[in-house]
C-alpha atoms as a PDB file:
ATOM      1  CA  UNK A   1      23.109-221.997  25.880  1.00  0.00           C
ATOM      2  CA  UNK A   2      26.050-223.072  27.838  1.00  0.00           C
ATOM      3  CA  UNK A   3      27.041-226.619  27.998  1.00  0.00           C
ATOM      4  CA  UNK A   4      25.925-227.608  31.874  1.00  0.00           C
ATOM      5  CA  UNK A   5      22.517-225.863  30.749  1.00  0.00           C
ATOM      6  CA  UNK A   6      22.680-228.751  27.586  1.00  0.00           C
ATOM      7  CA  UNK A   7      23.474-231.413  29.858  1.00  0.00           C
ATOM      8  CA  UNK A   8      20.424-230.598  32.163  1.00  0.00           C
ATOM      9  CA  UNK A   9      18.221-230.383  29.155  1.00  0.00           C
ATOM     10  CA  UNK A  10      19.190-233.961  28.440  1.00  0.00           C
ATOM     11  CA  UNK A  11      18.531-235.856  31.707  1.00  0.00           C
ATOM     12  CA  UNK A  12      14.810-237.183  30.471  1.00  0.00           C
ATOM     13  CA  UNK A  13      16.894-238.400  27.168  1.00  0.00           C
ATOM     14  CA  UNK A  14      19.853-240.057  29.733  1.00  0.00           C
ATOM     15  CA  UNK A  15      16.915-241.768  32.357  1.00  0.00           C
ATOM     16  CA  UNK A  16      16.401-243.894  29.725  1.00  0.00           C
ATOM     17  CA  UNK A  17      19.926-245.811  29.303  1.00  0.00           C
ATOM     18  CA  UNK A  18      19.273-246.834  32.637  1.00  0.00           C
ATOM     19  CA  UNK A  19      15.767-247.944  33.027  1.00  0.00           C
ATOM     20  CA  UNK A  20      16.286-250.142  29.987  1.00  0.00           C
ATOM     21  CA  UNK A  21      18.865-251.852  31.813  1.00  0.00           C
ATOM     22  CA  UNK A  22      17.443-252.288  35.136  1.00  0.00           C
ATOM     23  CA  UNK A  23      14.352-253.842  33.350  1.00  0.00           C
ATOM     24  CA  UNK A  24      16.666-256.278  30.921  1.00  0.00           C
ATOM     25  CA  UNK A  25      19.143-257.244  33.340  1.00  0.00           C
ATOM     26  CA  UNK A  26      17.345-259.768  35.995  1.00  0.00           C
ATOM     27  CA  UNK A  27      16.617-262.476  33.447  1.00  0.00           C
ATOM     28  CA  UNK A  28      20.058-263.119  32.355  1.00  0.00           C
ATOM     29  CA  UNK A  29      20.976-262.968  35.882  1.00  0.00           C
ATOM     30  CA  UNK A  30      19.078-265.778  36.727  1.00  0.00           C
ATOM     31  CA  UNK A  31      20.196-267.403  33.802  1.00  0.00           C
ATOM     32  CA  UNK A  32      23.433-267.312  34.689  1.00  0.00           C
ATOM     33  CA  UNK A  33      23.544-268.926  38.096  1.00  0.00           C
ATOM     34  CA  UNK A  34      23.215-272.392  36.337  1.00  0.00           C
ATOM     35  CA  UNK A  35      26.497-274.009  36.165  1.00  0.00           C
ATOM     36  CA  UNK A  36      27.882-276.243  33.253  1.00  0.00           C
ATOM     37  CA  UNK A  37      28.903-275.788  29.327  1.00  0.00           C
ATOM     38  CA  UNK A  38      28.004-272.679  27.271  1.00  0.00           C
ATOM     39  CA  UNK A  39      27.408-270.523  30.660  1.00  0.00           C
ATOM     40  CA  UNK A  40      29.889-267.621  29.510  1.00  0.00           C
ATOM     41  CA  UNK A  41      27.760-266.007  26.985  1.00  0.00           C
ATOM     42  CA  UNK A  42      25.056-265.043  29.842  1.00  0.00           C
ATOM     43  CA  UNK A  43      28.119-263.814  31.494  1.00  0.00           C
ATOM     44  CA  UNK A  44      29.208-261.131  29.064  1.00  0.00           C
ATOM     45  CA  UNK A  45      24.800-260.093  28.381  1.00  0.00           C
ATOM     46  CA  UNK A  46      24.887-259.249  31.600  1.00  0.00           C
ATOM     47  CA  UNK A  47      28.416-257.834  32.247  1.00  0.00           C
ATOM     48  CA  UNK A  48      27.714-255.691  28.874  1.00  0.00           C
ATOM     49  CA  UNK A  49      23.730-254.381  30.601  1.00  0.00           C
ATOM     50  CA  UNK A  50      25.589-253.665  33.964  1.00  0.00           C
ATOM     51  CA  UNK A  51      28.178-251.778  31.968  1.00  0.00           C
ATOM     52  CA  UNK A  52      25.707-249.889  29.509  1.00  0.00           C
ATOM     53  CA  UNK A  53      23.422-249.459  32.326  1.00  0.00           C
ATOM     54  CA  UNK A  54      26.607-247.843  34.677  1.00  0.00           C
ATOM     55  CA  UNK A  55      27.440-245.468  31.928  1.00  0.00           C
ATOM     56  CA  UNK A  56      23.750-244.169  31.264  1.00  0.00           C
ATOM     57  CA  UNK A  57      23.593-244.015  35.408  1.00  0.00           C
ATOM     58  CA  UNK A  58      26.483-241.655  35.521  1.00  0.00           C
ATOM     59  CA  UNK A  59      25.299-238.987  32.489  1.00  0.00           C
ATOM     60  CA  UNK A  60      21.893-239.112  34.267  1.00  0.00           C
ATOM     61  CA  UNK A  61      23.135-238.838  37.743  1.00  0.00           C
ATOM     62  CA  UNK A  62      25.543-235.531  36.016  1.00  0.00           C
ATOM     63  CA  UNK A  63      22.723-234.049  33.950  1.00  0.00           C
ATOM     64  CA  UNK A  64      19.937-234.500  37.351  1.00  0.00           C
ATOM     65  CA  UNK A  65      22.210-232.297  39.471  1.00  0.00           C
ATOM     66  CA  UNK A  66      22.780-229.731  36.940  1.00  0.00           C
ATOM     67  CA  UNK A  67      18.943-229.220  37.467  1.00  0.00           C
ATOM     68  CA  UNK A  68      18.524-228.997  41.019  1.00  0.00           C
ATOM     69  CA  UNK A  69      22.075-228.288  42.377  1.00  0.00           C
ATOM     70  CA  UNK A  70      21.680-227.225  45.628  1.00  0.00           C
ATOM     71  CA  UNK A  71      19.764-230.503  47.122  1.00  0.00           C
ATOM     72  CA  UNK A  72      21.371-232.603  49.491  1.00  0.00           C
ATOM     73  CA  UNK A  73      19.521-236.381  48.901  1.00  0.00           C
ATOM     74  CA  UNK A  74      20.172-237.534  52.110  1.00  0.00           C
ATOM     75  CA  UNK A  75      19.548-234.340  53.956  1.00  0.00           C
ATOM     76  CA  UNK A  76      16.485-233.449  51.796  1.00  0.00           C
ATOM     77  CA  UNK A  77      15.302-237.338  52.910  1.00  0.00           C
ATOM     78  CA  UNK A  78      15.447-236.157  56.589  1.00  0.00           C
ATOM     79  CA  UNK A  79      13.324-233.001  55.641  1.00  0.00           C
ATOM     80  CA  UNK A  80      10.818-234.347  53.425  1.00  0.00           C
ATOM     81  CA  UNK A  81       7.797-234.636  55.614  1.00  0.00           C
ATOM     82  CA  UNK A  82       5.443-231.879  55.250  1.00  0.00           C
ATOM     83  CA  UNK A  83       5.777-230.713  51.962  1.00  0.00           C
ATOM     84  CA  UNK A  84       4.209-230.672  48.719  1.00  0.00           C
ATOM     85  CA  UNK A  85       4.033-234.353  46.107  1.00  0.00           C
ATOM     86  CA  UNK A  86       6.353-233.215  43.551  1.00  0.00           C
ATOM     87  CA  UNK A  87       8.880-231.831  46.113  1.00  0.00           C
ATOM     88  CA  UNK A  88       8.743-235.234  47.982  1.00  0.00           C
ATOM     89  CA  UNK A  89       9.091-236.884  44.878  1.00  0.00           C
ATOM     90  CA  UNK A  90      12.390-234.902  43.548  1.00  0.00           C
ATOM     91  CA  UNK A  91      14.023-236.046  47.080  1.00  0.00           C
ATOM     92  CA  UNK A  92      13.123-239.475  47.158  1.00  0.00           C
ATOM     93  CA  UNK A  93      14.217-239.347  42.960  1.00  0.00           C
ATOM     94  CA  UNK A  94      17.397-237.967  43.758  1.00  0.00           C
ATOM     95  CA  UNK A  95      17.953-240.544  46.946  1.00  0.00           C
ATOM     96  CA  UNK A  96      17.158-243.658  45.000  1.00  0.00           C
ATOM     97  CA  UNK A  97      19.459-241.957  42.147  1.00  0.00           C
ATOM     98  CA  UNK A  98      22.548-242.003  43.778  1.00  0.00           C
ATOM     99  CA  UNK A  99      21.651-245.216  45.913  1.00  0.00           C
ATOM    100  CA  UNK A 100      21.870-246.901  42.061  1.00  0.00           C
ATOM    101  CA  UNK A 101      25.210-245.319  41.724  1.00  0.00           C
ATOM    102  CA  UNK A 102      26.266-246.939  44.755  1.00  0.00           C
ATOM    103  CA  UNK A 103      25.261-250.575  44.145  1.00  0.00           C
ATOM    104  CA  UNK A 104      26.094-250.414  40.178  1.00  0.00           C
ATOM    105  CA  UNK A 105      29.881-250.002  41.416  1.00  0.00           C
ATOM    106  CA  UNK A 106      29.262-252.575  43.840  1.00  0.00           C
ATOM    107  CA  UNK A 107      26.983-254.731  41.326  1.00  0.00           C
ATOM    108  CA  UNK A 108      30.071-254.489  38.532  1.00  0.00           C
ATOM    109  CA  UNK A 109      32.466-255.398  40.999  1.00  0.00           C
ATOM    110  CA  UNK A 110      31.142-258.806  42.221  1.00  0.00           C
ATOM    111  CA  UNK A 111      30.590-259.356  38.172  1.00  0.00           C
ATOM    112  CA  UNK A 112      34.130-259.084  37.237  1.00  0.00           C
ATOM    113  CA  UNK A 113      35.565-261.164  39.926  1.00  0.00           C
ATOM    114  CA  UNK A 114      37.678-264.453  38.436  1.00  0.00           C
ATOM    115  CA  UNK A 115      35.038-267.207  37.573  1.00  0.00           C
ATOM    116  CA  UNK A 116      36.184-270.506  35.833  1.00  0.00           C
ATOM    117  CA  UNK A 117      34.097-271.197  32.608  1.00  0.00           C
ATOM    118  CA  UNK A 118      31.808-273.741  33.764  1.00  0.00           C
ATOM    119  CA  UNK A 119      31.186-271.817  36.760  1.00  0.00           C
ATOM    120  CA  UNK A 120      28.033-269.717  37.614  1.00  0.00           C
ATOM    121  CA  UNK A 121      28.041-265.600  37.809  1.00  0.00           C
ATOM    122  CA  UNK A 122      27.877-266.292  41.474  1.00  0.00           C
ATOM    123  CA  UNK A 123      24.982-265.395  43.967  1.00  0.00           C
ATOM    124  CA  UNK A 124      26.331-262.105  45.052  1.00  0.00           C
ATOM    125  CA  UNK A 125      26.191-260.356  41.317  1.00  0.00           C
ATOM    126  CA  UNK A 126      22.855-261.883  41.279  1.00  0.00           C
ATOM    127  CA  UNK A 127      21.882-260.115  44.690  1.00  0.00           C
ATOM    128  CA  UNK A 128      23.810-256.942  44.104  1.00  0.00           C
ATOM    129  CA  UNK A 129      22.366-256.355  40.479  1.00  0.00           C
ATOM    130  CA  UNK A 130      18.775-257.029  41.709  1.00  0.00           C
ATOM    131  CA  UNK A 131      18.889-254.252  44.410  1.00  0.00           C
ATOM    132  CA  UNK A 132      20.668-252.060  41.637  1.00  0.00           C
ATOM    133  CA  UNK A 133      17.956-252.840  39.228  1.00  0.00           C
ATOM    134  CA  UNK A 134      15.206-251.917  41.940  1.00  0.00           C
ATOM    135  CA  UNK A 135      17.065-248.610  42.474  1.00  0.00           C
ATOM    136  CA  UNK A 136      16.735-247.398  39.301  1.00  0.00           C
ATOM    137  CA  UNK A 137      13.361-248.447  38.760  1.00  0.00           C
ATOM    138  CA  UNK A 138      12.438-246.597  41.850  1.00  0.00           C
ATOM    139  CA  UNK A 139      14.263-243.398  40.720  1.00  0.00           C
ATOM    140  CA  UNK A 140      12.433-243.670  37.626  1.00  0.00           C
ATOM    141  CA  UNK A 141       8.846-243.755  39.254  1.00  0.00           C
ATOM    142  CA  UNK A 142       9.512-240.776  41.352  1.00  0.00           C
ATOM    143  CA  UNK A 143      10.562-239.060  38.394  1.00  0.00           C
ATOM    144  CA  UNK A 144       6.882-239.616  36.734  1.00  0.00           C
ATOM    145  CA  UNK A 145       5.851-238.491  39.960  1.00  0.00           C
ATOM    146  CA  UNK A 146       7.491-234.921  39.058  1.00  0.00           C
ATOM    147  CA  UNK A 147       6.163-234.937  35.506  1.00  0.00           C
ATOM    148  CA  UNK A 148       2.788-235.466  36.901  1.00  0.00           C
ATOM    149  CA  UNK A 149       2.677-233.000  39.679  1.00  0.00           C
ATOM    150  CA  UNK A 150       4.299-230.577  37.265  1.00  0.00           C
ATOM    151  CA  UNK A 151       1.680-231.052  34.164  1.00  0.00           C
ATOM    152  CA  UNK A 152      -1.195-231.323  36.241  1.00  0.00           C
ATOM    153  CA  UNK A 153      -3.187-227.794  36.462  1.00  0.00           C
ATOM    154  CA  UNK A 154      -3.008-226.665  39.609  1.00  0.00           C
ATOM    155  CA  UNK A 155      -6.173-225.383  41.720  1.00  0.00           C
ATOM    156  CA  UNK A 156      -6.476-221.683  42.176  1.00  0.00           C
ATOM    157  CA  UNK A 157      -8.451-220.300  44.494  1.00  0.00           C
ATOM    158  CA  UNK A 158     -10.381-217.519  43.373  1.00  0.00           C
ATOM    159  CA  UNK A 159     -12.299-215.114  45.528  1.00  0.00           C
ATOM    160  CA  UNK A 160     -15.938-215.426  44.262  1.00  0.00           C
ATOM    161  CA  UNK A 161     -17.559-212.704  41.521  1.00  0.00           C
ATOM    162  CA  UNK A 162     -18.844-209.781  42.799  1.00  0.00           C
ATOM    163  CA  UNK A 163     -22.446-209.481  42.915  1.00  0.00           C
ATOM    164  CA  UNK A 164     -24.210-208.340  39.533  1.00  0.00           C
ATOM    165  CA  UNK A 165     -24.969-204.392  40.178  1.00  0.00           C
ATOM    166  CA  UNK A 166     -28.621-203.874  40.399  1.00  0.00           C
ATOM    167  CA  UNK A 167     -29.868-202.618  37.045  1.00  0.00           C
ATOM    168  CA  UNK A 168     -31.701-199.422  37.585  1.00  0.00           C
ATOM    169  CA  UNK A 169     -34.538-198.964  34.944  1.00  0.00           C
ATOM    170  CA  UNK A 170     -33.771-195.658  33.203  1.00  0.00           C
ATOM    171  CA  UNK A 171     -36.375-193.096  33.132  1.00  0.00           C
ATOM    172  CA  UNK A 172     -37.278-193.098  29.197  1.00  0.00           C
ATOM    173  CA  UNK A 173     -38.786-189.264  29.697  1.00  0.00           C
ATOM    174  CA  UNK A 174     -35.412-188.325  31.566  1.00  0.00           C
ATOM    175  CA  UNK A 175     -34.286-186.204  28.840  1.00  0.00           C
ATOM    176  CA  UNK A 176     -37.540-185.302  26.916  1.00  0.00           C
ATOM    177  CA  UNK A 177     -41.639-186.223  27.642  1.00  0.00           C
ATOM    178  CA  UNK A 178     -42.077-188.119  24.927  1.00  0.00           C
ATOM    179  CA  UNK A 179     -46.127-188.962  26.503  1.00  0.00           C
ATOM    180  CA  UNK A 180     -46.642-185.000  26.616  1.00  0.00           C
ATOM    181  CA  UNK A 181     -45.034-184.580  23.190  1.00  0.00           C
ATOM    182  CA  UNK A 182     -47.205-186.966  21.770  1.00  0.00           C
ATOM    183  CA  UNK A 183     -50.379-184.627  22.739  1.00  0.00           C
ATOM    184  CA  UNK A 184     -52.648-184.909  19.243  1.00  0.00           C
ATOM    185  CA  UNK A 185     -53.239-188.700  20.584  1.00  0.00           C
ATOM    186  CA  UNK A 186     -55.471-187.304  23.379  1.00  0.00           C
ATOM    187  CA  UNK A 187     -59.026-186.169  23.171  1.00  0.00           C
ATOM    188  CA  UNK A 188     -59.090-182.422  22.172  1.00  0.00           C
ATOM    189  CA  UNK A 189     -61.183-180.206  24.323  1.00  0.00           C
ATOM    190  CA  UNK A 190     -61.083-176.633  22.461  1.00  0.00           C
ATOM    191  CA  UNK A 191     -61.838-177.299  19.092  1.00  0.00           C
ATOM    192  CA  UNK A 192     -59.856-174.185  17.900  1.00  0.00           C
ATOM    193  CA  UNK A 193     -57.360-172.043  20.367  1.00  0.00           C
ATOM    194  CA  UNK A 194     -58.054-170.052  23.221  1.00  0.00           C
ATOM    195  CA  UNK A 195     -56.125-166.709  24.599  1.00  0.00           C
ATOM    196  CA  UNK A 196     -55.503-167.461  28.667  1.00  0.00           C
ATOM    197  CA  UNK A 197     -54.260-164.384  30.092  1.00  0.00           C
ATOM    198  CA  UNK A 198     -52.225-166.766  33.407  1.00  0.00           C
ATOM    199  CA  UNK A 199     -50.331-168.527  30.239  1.00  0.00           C
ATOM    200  CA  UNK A 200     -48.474-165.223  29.154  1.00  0.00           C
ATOM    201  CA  UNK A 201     -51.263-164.184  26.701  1.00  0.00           C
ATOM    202  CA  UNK A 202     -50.302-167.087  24.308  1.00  0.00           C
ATOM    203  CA  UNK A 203     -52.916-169.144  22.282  1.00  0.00           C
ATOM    204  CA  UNK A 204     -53.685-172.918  23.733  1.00  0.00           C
ATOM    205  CA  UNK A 205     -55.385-175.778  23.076  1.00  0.00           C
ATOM    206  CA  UNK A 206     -56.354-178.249  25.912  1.00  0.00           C
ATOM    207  CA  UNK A 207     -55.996-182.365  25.306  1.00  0.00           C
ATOM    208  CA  UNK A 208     -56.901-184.823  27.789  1.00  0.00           C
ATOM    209  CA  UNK A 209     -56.414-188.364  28.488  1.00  0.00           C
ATOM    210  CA  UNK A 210     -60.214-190.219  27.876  1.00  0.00           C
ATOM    211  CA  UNK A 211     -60.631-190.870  31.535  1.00  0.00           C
ATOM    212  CA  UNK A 212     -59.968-187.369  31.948  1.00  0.00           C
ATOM    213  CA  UNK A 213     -62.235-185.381  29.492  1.00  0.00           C
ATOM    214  CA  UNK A 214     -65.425-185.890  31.082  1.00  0.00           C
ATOM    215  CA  UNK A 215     -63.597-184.463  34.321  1.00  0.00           C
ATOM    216  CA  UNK A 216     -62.342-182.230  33.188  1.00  0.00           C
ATOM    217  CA  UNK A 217     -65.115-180.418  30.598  1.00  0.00           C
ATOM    218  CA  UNK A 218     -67.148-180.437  34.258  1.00  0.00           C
ATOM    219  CA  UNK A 219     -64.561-179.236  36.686  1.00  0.00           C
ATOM    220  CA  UNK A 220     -64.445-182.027  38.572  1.00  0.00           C
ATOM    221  CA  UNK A 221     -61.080-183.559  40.207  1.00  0.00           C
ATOM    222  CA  UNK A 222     -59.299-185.768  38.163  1.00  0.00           C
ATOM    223  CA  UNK A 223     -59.233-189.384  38.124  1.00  0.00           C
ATOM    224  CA  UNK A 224     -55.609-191.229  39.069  1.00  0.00           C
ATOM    225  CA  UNK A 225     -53.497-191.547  36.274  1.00  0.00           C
ATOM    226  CA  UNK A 226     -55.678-188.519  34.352  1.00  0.00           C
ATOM    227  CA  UNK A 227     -53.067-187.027  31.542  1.00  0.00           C
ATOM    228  CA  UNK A 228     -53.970-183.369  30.408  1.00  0.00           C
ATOM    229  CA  UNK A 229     -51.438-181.340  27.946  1.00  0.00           C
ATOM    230  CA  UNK A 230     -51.767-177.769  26.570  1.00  0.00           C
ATOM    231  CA  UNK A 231     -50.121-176.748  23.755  1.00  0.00           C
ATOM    232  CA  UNK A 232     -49.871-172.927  23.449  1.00  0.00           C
ATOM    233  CA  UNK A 233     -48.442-170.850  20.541  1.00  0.00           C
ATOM    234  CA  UNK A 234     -47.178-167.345  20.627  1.00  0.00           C
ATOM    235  CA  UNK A 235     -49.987-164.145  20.048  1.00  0.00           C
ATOM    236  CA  UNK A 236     -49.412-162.464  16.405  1.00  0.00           C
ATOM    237  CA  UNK A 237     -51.402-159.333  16.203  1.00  0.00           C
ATOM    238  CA  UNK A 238     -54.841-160.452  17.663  1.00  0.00           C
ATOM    239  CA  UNK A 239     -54.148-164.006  16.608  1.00  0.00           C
ATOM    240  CA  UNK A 240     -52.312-167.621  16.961  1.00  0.00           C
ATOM    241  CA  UNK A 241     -49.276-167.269  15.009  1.00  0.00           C
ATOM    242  CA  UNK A 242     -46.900-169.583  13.654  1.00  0.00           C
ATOM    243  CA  UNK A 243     -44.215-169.783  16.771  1.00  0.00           C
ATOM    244  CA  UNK A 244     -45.154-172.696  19.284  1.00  0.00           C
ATOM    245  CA  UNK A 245     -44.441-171.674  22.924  1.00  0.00           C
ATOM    246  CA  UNK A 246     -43.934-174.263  25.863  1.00  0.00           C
ATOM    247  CA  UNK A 247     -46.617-177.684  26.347  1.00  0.00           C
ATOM    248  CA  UNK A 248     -47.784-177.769  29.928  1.00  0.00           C
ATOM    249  CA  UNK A 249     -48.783-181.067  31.460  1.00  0.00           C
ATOM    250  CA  UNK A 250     -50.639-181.733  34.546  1.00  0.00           C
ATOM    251  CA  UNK A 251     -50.925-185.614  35.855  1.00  0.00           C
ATOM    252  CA  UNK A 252     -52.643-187.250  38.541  1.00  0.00           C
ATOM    253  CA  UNK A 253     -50.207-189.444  40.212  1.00  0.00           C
ATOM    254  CA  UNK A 254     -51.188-191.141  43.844  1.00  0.00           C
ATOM    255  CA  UNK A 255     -54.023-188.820  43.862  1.00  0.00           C
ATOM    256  CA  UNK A 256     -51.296-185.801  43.638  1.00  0.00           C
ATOM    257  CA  UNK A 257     -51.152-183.655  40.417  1.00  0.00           C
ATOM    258  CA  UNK A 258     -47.336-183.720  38.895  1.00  0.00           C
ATOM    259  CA  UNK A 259     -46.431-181.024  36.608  1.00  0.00           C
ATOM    260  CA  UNK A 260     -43.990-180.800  33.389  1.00  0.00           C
ATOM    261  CA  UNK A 261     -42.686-178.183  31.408  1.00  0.00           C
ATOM    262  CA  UNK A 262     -41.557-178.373  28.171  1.00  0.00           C
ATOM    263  CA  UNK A 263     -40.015-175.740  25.887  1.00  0.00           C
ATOM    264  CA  UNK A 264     -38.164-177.050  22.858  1.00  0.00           C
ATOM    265  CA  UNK A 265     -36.478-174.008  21.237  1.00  0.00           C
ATOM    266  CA  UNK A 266     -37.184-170.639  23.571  1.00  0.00           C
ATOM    267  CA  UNK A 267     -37.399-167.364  21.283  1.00  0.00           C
ATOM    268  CA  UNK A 268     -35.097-165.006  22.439  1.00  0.00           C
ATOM    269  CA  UNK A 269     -37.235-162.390  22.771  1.00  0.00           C
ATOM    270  CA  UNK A 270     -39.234-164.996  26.022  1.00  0.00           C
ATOM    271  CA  UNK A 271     -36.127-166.417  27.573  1.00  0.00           C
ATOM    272  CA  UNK A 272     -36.292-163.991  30.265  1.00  0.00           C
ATOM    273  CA  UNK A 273     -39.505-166.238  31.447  1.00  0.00           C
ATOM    274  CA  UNK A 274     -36.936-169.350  31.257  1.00  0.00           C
ATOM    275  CA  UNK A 275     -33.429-167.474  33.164  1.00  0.00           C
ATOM    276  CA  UNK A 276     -31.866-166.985  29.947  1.00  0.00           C
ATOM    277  CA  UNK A 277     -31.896-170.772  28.720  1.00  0.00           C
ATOM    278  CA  UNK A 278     -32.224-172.017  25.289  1.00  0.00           C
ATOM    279  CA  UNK A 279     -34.362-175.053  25.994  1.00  0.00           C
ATOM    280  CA  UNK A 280     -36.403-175.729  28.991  1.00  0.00           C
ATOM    281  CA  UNK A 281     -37.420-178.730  30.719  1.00  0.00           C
ATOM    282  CA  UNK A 282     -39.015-179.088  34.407  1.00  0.00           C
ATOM    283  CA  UNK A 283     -41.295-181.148  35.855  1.00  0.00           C
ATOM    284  CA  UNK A 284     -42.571-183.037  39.293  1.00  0.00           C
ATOM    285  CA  UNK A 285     -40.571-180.813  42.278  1.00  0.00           C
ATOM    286  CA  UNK A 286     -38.268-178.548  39.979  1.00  0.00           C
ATOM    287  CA  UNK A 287     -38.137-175.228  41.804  1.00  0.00           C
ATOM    288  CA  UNK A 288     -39.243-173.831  38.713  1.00  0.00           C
ATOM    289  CA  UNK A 289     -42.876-174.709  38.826  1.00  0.00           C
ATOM    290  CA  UNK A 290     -43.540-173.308  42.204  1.00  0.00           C
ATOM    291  CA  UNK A 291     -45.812-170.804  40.790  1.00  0.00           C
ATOM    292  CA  UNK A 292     -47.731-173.240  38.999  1.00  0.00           C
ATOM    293  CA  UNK A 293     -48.125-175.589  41.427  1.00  0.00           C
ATOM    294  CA  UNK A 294     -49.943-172.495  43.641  1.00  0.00           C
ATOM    295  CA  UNK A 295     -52.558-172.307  40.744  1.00  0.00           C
ATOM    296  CA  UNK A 296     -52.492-176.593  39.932  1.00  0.00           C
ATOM    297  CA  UNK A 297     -51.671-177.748  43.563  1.00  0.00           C
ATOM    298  CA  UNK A 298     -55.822-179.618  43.619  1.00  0.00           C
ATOM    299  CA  UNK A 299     -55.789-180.289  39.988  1.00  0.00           C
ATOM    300  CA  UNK A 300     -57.219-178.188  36.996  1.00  0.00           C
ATOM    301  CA  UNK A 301     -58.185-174.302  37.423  1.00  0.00           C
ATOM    302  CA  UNK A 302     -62.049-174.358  38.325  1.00  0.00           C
ATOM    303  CA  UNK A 303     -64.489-174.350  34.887  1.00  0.00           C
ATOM    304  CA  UNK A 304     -65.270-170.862  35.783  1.00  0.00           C
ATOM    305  CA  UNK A 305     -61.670-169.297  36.107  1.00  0.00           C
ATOM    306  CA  UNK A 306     -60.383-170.342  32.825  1.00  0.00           C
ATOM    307  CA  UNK A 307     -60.394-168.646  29.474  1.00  0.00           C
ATOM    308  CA  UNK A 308     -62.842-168.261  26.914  1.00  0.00           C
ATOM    309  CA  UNK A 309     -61.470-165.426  24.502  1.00  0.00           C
ATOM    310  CA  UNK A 310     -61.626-167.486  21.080  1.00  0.00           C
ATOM    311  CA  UNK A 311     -60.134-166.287  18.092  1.00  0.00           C
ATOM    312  CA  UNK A 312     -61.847-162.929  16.673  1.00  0.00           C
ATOM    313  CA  UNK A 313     -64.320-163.528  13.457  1.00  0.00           C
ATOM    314  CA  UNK A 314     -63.553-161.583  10.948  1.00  0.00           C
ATOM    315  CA  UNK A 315     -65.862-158.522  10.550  1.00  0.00           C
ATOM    316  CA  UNK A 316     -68.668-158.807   7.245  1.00  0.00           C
ATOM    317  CA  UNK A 317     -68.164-156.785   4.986  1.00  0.00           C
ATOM    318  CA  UNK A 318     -71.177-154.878   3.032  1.00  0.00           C
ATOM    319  CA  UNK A 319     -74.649-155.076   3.721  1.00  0.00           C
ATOM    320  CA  UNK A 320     -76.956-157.381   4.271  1.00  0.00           C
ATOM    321  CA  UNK A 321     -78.212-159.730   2.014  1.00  0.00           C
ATOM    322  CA  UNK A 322     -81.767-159.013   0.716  1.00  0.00           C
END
């Protein structure tokens, strides 16, 4: 740090010298205009403020332009209308500054002049040393006024917070139909599987939703909201084997039946029926289910149309019993 940057550091430690002057120095002034025996010692209290005062003026006046160099007071007092508190405040600070300057030379002068010991300080120290002290205790408000403007928090305007974005509800069956994979809740219709030849000769079993069933076991259209699943396993010589193939789902919604498709793990040996994928999962307008939406597209097949090959008994063996 260089030393004009110290000095300007200093000049809310130098105000002080000053201040404390300006505010001690009009009482002994007024006691020394009486005239008579034992005046003197009034004269050197307030010869000795105006000369403590002076000094503390000057390192004040040095260490305030070190801050703000380039400001004219009495141009800057010309100029100050129009703009902002604390940069009215550092002109008017800096005008009544040196204006102190001014009438502490003046104020010292008048209190030096040749007195005889019984005489007063004289009217004109008394004048000049009031306006002197006023000076400075103007040039110390306006310097509050600086602190203030600068400590206070200014206002920002901020532009106001975007709207919240709209929360779209997420589809909970987006990824998987967790309804149709939760089938065995339903009401089962075949009590043990059935071939159906339009299923790819796999095994199913039919579940419905209880407003359904009824419907449904008469071939009748489906109520709204109706929920019908059917699991199917793969064929294994003659029978239901152990590999499950895709659940089909058919449900009424606004009186229109929506399809899904849902095949967890495709063989290899059946993804030709899928493109080639792995794992398959369609449902409401996927291209996919155009076929099936030719056969579904008024609700469930007609009682008479769908499939009644049950699992083969086994044959008895041996003859009757007698």
């Amino acid at each position: 740090m260089s030393w004009t940057e110290w000095i300007a550091n200093q000049h809310t430690f130098f105000v002080h010298i000053p201040t404390a002057a300006a505010i001690f120095l009009p009482l002994p002034l007024i006691a020394a205009q009486r005239m008579g025996r034992g005046i003197r010692p009034w004269w050197l209290i307030c010869r000795y403020l105006a000369i403590m005062g002076f000094l503390g003026l000057i390192l004040t006046m040095i260490s305030g332009y070190a801050c703000v160099p380039n400001l004219s007071p009495l141009k800057g007092l010309v100029t100050a209308a129009g703009r902002s508190t604390s940069t009215v405040a550092l002109v008017y600070h800096q005008f009544f500054g040196t204006l102190s300057l001014v009438l502490g030379i003046v104020t010292l002068m008048s209190m030096f002049r040749k007195r005889k010991d019984h005489e007063s300080l004289g009217l004109l120290p008394f004048t000049f040393g009031i306006l002197w002290a006023v000076a400075i205790l103007l040039a110390h408000h306006y310097g509050t006024v600086i602190g203030r403007a600068e400590v206070a928090p200014r206002k920002v305007v901020t532009a106001p917070p975007p709207p919240a974005p709209v929360l779209r509800r997420e589809d909970p069956e987006a990824k998987t139909p967790i309804r149709v994979l939760d089938y065995q809740r339903l009401i089962p219709i075949h009590t043990s599987p059935v071939k159906s030849k339009p299923h790819g000769d796999r095994w199913i079993r039919v579940w419905a939703s209880p407003e359904a069933a009824d419907a449904y076991r008469s071939g009748q259209a489906l109520p709204e909201g109706a929920l019908v699943v059917m699991s199917t396993v793969e064929d294994r010589w003659g029978r239901p084997g152990f590999e499950p193939g895709p659940l089909c789902a058919l449900e009424v919604k606004g009186g229109k039946p929506a399809l899904t498709y849902y095949w967890g793990q495709v063989p290899e040996a059946r993804r030709s029926e899928t493109g080639g994928a792995q794992q398959v999962y369609w449902r409401d307008s996927d291209p996919n289910l155009r076929s099936c939406m030719e056969c579904h597209s008024q609700g469930m097949a007609p009682a008479k149309d769908r499939s009644q090959w049950g699992i083969p008994r086994p044959q008895r063996q041996g003859g009757t019993k007698p």
